[in-house]
Protein backbone atom coordinates (compact mmCIF):
# COMPACT_ATOMS: atom_id res chain seq x y z
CA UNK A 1 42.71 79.69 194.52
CA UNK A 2 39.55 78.36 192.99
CA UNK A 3 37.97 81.40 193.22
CA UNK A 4 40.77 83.04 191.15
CA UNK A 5 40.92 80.03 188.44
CA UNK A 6 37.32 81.27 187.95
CA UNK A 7 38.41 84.73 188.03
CA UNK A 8 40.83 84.34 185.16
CA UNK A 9 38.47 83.06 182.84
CA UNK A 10 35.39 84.42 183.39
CA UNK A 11 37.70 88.22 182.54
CA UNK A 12 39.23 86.06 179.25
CA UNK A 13 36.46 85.33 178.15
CA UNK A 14 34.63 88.51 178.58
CA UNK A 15 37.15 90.31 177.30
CA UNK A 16 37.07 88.27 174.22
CA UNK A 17 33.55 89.34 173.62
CA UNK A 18 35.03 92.61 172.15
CA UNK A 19 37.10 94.31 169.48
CA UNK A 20 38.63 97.16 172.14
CA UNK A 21 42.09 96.64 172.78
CA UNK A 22 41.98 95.74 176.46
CA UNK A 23 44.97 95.63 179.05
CA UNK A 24 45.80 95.26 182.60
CA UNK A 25 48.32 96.98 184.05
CA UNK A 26 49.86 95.30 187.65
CA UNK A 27 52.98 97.25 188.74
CA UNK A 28 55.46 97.49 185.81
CA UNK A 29 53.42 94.32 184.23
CA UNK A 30 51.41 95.05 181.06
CA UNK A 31 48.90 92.08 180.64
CA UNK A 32 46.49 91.54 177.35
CA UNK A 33 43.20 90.01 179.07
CA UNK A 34 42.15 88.07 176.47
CA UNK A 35 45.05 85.94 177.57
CA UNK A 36 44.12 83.35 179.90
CA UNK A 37 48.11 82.11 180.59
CA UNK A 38 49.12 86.12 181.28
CA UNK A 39 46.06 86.63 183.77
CA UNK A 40 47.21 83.53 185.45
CA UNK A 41 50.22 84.62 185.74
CA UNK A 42 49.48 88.20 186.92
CA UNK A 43 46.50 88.01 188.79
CA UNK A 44 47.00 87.58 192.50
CA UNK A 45 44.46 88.87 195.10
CA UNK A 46 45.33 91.87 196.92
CA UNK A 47 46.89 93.96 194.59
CA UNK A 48 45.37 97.25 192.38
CA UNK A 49 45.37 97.06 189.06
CA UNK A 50 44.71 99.34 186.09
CA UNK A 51 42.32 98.21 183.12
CA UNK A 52 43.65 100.28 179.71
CA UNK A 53 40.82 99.99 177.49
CA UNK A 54 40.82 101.66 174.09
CA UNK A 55 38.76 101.08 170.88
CA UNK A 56 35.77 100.72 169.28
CA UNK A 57 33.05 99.17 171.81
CA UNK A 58 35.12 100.32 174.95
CA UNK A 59 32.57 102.38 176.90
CA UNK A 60 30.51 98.84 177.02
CA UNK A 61 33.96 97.25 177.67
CA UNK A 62 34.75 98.98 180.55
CA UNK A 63 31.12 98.92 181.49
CA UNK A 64 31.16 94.71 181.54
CA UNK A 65 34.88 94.56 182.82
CA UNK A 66 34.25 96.51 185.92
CA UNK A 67 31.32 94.33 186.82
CA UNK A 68 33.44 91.25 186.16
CA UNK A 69 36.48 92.49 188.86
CA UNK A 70 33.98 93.66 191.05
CA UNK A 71 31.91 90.00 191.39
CA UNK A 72 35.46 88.60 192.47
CA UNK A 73 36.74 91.38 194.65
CA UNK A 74 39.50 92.79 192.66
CA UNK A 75 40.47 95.97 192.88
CA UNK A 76 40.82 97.60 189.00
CA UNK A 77 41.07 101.08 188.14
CA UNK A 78 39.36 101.36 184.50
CA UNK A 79 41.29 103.70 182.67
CA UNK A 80 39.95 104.96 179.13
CA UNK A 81 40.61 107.15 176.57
C-alpha cells in the first residue's frame, strides 16, 4: 500500500494548489480531495472513479489531476462543467 500512501497525498496536495471545488466520486461515496483522511479512506486500487471539478482554474485542474491518477494507475473519469 505504499504506493497508495503516496497516491493520497501527492492528489491532496495537488488539489490544494487550486481554488476549483474538486471531488471524487467512488460508488455512492462523494470525497473532497483536498482531504487527505477521506482519500484514505476511499481510495482503493481497482475501482473507477469520477473527478467533479467545478470553478475558477478547473480546466488546469482537471488538466494536473488527470496526470496525477494516471502516474499511479487509477482509473478517474474527469467530469467538468
Amino acid at each position: 500500500m505504499a504506493d497508495n500512501n503516496a497516491a493520497v497525498v501527492e492528489i491532496s496536495q495537488r488539489a490544494n494548489t487550486f481554488r476549483s471545488s474538486i471531488v471524487l466520486q467512488a460508488e455512492n461515496k462523494y470525497i473532497d480531495v483536498k482531504s487527505i483522511l477521506g482519500l484514505f479512506t476511499t481510495l482503493l486500487g481497482n475501482h473507477a472513479y469520477e473527478l467533479h471539478v467545478h470553478g475558477p482554474d478547473a480546466e488546469e485542474a482537471k488538466e494536473a489531476m488527470a496526470a496525477v491518477f494516471e502516474k499511479y494507475g487509477l482509473n478517474v473519469t474527469i467530469i467538468g462543467e
